[in-house]
N, C-alpha and C. Protein backbone atom coordinates (compact mmCIF):
# COMPACT_ATOMS: atom_id res chain seq x y z
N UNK A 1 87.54 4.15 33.03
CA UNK A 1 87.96 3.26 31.98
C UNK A 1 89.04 3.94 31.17
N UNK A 2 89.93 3.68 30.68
CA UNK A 2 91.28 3.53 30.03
C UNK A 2 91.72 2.77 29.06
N UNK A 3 92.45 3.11 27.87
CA UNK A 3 92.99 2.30 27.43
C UNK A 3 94.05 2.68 26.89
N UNK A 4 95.20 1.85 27.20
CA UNK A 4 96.73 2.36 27.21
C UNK A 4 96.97 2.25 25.83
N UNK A 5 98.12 2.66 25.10
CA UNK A 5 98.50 2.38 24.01
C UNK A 5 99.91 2.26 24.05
N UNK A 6 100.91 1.69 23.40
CA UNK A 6 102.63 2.18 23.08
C UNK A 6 103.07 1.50 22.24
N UNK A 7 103.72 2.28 21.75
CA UNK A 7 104.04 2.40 20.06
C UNK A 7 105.62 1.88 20.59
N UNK A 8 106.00 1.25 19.82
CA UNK A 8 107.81 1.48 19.51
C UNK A 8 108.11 0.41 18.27
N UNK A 9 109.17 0.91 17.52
CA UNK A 9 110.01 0.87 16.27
C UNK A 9 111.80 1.84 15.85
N UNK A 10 111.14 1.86 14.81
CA UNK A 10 112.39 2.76 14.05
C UNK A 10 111.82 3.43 13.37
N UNK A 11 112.24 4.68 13.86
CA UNK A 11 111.76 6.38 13.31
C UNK A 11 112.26 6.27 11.61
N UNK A 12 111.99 6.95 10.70
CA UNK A 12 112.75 6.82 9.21
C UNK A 12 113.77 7.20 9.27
N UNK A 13 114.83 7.59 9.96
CA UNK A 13 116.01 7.81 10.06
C UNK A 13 116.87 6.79 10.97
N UNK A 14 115.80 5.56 11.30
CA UNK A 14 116.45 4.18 11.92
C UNK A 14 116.95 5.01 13.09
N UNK A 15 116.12 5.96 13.65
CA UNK A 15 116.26 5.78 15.51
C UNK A 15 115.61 5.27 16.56
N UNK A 16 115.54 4.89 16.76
CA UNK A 16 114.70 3.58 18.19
C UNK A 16 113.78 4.63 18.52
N UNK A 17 112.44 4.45 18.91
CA UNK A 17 111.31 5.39 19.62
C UNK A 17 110.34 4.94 20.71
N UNK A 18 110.10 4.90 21.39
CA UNK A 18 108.80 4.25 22.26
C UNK A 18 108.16 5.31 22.82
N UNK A 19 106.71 5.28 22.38
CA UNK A 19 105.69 6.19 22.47
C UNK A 19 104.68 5.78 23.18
N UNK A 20 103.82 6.33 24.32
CA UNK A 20 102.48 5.49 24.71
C UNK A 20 101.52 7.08 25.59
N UNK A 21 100.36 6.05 24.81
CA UNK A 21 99.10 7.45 25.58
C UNK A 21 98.18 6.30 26.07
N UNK A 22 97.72 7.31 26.85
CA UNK A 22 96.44 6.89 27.91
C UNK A 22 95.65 7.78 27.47
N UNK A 23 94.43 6.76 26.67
CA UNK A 23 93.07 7.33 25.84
C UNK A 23 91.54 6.90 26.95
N UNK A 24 91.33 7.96 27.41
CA UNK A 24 89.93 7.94 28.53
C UNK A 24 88.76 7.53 28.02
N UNK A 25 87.71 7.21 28.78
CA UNK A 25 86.52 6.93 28.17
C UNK A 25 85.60 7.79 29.05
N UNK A 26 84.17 7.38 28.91
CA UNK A 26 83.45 8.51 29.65
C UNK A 26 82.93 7.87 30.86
N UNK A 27 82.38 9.42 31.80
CA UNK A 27 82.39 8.81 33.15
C UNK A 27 80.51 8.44 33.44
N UNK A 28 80.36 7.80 34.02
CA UNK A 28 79.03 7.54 34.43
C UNK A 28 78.37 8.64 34.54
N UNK A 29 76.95 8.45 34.87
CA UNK A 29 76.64 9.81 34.75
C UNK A 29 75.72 9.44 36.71
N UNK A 30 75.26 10.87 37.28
CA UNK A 30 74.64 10.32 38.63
C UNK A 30 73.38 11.14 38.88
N UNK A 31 73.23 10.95 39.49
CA UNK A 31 71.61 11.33 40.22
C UNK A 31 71.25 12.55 40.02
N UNK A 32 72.08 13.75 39.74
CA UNK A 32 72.15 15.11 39.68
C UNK A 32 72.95 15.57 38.50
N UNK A 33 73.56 14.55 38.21
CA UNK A 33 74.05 15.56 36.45
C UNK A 33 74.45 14.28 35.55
N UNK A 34 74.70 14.79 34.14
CA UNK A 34 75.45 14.31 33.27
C UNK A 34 77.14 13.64 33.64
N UNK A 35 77.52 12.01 32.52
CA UNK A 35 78.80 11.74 33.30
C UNK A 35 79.85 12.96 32.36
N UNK A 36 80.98 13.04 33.27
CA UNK A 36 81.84 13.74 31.76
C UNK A 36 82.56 13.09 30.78
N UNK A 37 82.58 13.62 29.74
CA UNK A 37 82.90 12.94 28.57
C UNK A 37 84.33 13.05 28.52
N UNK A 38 85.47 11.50 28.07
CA UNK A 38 86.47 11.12 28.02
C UNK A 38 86.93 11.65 29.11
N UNK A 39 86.98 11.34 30.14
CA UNK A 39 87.86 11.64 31.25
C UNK A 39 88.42 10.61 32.11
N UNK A 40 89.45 10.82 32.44
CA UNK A 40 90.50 9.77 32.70
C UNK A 40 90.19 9.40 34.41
N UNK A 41 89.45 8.54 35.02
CA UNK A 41 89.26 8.33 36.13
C UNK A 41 89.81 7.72 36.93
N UNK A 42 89.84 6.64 36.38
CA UNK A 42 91.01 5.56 37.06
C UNK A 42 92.57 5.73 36.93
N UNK A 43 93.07 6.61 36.33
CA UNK A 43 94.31 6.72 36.33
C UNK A 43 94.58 8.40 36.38
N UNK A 44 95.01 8.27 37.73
CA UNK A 44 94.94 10.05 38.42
C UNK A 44 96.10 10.64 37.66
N UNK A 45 95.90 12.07 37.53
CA UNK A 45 97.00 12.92 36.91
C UNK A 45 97.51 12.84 35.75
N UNK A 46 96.78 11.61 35.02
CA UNK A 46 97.47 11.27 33.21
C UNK A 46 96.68 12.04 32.58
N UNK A 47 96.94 12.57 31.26
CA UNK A 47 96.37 13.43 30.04
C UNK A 47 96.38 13.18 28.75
N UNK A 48 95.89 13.00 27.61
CA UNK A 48 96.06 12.63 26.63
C UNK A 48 97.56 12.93 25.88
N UNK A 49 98.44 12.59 25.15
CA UNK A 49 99.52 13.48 24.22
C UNK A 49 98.66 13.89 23.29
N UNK A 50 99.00 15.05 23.13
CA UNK A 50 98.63 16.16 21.93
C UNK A 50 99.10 15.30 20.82
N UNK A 51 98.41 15.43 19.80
CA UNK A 51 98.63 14.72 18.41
C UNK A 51 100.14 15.38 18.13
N UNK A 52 100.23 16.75 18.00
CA UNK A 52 101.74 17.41 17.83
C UNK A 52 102.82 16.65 18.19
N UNK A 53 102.64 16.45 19.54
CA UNK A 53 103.99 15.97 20.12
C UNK A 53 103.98 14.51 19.95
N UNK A 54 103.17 13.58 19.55
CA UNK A 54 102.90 12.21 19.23
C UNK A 54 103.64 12.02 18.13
N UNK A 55 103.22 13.10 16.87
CA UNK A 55 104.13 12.92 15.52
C UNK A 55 105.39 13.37 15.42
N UNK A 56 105.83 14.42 16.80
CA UNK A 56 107.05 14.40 16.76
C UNK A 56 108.28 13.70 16.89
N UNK A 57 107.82 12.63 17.58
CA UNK A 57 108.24 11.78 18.78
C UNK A 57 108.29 9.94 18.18
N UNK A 58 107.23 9.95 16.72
CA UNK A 58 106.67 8.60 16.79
C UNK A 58 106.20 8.75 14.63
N UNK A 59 107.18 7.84 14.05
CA UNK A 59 106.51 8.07 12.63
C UNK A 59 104.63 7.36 12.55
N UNK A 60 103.98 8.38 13.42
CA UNK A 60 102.51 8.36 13.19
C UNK A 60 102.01 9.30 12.75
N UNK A 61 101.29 9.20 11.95
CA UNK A 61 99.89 10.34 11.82
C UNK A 61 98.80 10.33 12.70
N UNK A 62 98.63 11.24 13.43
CA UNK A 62 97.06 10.99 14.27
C UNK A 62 96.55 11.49 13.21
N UNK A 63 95.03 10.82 12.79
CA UNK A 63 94.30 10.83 11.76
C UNK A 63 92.95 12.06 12.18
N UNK A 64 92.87 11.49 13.39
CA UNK A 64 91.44 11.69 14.28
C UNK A 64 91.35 11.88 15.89
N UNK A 65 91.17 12.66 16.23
CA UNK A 65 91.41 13.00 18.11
C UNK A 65 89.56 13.31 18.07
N UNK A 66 88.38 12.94 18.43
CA UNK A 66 87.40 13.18 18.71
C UNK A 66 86.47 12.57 20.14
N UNK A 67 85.32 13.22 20.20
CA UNK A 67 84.39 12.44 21.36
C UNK A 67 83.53 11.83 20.68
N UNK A 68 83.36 10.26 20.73
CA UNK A 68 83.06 9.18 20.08
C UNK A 68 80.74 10.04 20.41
N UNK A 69 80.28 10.05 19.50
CA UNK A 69 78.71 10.09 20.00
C UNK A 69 78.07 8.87 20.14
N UNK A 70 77.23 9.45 20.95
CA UNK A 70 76.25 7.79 21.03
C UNK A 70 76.39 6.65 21.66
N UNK A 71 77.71 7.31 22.55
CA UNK A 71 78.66 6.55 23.41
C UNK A 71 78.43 5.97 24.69
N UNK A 72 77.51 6.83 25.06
CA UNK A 72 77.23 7.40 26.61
C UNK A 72 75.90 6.51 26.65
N UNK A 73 75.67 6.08 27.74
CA UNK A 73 74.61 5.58 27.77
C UNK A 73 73.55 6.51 28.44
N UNK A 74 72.04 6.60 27.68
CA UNK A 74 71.27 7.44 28.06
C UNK A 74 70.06 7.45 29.30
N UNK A 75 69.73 8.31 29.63
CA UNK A 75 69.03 8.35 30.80
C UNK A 75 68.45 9.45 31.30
N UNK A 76 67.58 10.22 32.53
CA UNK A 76 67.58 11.43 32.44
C UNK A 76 68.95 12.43 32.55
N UNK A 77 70.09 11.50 32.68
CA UNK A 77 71.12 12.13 33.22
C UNK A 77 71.97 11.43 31.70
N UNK A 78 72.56 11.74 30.99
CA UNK A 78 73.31 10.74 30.37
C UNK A 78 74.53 10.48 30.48
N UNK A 79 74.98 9.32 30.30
CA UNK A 79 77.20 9.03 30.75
C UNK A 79 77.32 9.76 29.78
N UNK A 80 78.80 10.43 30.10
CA UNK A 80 79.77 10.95 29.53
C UNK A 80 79.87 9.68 28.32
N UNK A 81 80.55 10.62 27.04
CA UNK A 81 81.20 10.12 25.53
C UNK A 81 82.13 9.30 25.49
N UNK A 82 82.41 8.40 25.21
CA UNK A 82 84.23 8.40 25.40
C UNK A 82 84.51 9.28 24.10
N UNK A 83 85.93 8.27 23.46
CA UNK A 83 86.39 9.01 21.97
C UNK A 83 87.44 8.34 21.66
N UNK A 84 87.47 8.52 20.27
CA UNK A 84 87.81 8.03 19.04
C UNK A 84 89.48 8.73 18.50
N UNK A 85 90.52 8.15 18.27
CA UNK A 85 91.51 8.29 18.08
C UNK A 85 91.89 7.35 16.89
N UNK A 86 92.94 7.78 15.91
CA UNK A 86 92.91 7.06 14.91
C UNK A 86 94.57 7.39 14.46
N UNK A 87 95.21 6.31 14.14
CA UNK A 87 96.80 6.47 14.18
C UNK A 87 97.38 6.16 12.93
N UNK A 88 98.07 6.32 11.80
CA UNK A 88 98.69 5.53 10.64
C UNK A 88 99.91 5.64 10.77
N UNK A 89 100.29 4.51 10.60
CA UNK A 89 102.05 3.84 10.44
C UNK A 89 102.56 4.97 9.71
N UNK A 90 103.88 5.36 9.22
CA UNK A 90 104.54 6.31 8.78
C UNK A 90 105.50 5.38 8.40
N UNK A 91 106.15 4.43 8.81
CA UNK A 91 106.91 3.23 8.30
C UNK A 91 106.31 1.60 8.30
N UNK A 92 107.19 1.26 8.47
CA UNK A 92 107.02 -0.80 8.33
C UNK A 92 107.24 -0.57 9.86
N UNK A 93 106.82 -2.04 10.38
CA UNK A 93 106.92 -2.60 11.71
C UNK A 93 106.97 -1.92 12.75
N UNK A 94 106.08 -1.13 13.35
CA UNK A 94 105.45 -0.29 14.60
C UNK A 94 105.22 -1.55 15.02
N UNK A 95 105.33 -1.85 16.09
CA UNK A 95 104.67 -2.67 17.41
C UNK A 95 103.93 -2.01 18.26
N UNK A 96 103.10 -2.23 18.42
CA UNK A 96 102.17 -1.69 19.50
C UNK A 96 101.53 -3.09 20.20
N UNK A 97 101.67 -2.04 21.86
CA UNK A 97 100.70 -3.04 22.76
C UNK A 97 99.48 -2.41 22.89
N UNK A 98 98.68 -2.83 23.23
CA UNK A 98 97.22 -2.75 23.26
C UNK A 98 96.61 -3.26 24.48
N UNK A 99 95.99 -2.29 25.18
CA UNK A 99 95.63 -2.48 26.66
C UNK A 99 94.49 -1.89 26.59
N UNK A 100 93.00 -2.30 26.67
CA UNK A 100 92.06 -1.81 26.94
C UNK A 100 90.85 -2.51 27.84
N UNK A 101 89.60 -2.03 28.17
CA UNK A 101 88.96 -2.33 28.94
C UNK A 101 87.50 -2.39 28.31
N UNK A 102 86.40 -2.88 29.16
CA UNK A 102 85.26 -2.38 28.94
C UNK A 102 84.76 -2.97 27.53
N UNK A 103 85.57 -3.84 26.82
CA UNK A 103 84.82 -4.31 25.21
C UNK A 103 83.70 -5.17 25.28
N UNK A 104 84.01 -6.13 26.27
CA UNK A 104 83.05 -7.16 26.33
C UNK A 104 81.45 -6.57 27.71
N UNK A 105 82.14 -6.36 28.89
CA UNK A 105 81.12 -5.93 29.53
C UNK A 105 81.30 -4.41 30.12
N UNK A 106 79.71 -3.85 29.63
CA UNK A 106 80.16 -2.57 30.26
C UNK A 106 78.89 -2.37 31.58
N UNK A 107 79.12 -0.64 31.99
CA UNK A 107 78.79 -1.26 33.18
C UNK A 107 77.27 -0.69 33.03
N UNK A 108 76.58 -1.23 34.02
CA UNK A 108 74.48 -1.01 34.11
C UNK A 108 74.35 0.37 34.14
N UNK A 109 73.21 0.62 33.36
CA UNK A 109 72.58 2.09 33.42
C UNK A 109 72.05 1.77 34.93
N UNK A 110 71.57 2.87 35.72
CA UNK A 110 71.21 3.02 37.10
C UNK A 110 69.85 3.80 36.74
N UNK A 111 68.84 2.94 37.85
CA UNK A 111 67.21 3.70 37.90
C UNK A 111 66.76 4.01 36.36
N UNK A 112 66.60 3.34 35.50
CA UNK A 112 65.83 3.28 34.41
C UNK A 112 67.03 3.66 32.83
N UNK A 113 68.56 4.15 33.79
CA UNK A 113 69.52 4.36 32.62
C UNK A 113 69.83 3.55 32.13
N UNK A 114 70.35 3.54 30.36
CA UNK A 114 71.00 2.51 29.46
C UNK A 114 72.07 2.20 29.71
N UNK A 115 72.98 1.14 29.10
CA UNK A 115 74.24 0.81 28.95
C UNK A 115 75.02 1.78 28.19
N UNK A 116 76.61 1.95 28.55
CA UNK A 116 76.99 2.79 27.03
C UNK A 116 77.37 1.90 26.27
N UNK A 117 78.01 2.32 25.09
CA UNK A 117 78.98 1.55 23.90
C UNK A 117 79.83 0.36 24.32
N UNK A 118 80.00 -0.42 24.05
CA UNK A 118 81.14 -0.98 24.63
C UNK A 118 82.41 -0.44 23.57
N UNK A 119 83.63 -0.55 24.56
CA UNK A 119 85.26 0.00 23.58
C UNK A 119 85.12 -1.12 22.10
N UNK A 120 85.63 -0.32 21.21
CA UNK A 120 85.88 -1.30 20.00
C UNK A 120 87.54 -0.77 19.56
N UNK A 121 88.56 -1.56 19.01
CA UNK A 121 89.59 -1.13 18.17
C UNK A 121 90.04 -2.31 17.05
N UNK A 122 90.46 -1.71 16.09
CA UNK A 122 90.54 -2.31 14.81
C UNK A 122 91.84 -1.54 14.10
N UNK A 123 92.22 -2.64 13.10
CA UNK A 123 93.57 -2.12 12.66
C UNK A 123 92.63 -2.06 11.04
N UNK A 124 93.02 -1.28 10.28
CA UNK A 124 92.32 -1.34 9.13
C UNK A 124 94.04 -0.93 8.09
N UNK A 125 93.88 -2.63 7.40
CA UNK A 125 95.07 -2.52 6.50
C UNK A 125 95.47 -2.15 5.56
N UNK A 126 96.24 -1.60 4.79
CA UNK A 126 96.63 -0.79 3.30
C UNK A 126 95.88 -1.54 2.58
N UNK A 127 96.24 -2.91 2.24
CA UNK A 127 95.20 -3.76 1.55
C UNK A 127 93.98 -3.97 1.85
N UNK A 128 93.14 -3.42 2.35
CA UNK A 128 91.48 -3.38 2.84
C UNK A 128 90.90 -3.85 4.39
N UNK A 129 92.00 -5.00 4.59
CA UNK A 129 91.45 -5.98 5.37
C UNK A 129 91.11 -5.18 6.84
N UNK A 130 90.26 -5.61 7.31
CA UNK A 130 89.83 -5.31 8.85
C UNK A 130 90.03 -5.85 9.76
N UNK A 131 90.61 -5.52 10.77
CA UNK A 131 90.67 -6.79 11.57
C UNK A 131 90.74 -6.14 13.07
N UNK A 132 89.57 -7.19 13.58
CA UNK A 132 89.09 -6.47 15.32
C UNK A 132 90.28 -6.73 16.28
N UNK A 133 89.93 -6.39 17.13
CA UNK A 133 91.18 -6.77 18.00
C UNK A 133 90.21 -6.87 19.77
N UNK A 134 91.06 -7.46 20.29
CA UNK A 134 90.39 -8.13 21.55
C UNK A 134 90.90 -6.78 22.59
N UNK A 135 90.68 -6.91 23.71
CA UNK A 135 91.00 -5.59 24.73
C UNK A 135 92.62 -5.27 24.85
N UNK A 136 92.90 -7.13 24.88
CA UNK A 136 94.30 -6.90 25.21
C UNK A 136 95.54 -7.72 24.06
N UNK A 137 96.16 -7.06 23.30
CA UNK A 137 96.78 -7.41 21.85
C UNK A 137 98.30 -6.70 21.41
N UNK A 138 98.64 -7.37 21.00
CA UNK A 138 99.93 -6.72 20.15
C UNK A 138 100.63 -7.06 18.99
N UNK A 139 100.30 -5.96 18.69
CA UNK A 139 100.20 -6.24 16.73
C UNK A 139 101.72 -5.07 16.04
N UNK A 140 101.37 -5.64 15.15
CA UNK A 140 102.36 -5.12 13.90
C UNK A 140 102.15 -4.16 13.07
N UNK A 141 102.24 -2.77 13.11
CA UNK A 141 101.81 -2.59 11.79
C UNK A 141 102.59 -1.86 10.61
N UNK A 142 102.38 -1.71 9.49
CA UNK A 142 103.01 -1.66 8.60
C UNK A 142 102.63 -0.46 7.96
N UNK A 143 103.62 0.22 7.19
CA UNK A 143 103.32 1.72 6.40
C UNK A 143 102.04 1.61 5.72
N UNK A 144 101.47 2.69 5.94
CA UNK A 144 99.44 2.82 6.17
C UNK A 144 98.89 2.33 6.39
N UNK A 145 99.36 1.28 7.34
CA UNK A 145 98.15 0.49 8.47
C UNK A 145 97.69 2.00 8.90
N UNK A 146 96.16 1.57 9.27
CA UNK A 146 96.13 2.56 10.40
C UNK A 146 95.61 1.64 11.67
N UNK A 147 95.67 2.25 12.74
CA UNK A 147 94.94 1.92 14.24
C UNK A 147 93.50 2.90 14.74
N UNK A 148 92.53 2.31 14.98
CA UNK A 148 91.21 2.98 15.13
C UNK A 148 90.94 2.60 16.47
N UNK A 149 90.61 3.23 17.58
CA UNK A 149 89.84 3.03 18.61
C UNK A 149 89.32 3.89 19.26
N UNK A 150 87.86 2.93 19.83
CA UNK A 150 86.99 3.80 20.17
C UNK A 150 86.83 3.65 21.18
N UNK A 151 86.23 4.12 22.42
CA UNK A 151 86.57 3.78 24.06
C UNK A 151 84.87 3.70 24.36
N UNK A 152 85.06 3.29 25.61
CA UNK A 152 83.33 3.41 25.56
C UNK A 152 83.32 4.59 26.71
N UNK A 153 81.65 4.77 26.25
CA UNK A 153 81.03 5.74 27.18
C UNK A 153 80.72 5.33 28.79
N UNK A 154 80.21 6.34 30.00
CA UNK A 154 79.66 6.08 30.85
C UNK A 154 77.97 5.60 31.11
N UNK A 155 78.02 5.25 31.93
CA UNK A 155 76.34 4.44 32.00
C UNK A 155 75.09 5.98 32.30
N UNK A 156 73.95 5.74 31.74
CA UNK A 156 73.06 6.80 31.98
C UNK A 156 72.41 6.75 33.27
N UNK A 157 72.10 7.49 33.97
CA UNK A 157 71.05 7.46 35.22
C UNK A 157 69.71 7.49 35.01
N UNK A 158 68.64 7.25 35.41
CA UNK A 158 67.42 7.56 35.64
C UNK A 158 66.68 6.99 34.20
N UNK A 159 65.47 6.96 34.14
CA UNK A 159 64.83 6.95 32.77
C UNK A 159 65.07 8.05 31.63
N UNK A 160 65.25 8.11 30.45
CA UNK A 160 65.33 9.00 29.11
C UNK A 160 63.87 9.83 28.76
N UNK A 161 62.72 8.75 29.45
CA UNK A 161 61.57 9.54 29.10
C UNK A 161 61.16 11.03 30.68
N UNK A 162 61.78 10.45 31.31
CA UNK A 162 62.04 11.83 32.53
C UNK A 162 62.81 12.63 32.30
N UNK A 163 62.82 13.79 31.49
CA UNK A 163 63.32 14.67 31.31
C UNK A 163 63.36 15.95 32.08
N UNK A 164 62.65 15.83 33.06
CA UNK A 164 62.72 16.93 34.22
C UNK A 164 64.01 17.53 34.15
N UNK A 165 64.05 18.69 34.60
CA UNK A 165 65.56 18.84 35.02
C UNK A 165 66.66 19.55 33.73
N UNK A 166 66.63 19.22 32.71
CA UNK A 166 66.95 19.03 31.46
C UNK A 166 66.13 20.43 30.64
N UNK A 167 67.23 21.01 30.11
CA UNK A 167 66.60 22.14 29.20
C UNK A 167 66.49 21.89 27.69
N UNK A 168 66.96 22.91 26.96
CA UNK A 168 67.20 22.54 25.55
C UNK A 168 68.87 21.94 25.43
N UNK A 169 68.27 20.59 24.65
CA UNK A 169 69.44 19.69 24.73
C UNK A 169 70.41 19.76 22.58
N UNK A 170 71.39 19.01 22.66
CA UNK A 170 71.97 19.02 21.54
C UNK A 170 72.74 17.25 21.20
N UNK A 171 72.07 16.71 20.27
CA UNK A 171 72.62 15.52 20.37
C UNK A 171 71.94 14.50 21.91
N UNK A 172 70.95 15.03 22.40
CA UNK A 172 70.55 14.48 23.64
C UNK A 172 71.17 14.83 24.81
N UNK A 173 72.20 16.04 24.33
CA UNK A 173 72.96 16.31 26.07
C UNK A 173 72.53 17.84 25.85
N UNK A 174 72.20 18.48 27.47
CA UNK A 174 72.01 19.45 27.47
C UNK A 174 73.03 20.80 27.19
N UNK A 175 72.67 21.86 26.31
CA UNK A 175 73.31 22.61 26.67
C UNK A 175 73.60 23.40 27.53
N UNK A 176 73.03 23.43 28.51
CA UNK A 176 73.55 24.42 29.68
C UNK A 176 73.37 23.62 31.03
């Protein structure tokens, strides 16, 4: 699961920019281990942009680069996290397209595993307002809009109360 992003406007010095990342979600998890968290599956060889080179490139602030918790759906095995990215305008009129997956249906826990999260993203406006946004959108935004999205996790395997296998865990995922 994936969800694309791209930015384009006018930098504050009125130079044309077009910016876009591919933000991962987490991977299922299977019969023998945990899924991994935010990893880009369906789209081979892409990597996140470093927040650095994003603000170099794009009047944004990345606010937030994290692994979303609680994401993953649980099981004796649990899906991978996705994660949480968070963007603010730096000027007026950023356009962004909005390409994502997974909001409405995500996919079955396997042998007694849960569902994960489903993706959520939201523009949250200078003036308060909130406003959801569907998988696939393209919006406007304006100096301190920000952009929030969260990706979803992978599906859990097995039952949560079978913990076989499983040592001392942190947040419900094992550490070792």
């Amino acid at each position: 699961m994936s969800l694309i992003l791209a930015f384009s406007g006018r930098d504050i010095s009125g130079r044309p920019f077009v910016v876009s990342e591919i933000i991962a979600g987490g991977a299922g998890a299977t019969a023998s281990s945990d899924g991994s968290d935010a990893i880009s599956g369906d789209i081979g060889n892409a990597m996140n942009m470093p927040a650095e080179a994003m603000e170099m490139a794009a009047p944004l602030r990345v606010r937030e680069l994290s692994l979303r918790d609680n994401s993953g759906g649980r099981g004796r095995h649990n899906g991978g996290r996705g994660c949480c990215r968070e963007y603010e305008a730096l000027t007026d009129n950023i356009r962004v397209s909005h390409r994502g997956e997974r909001f409405d249906v995500v996919p079955a826990g396997v042998a007694g595993g849960s569902s994960p999260q489903p993706s959520t993203s939201m523009v949250l406006r200078v003036g308060g307002t909130i406003e959801r946004l569907n998988s696939k959108a393209i919006l406007t935004l304006q100096r301190g809009d920000r952009l929030r999205v969260e990706t979803t996790g992978g599906a859990g395997f097995g039952s949560p109360a079978d913990d076989s296998g499983h040592g001392p865990t942190l947040r419900g995922r094992p550490l070792f």
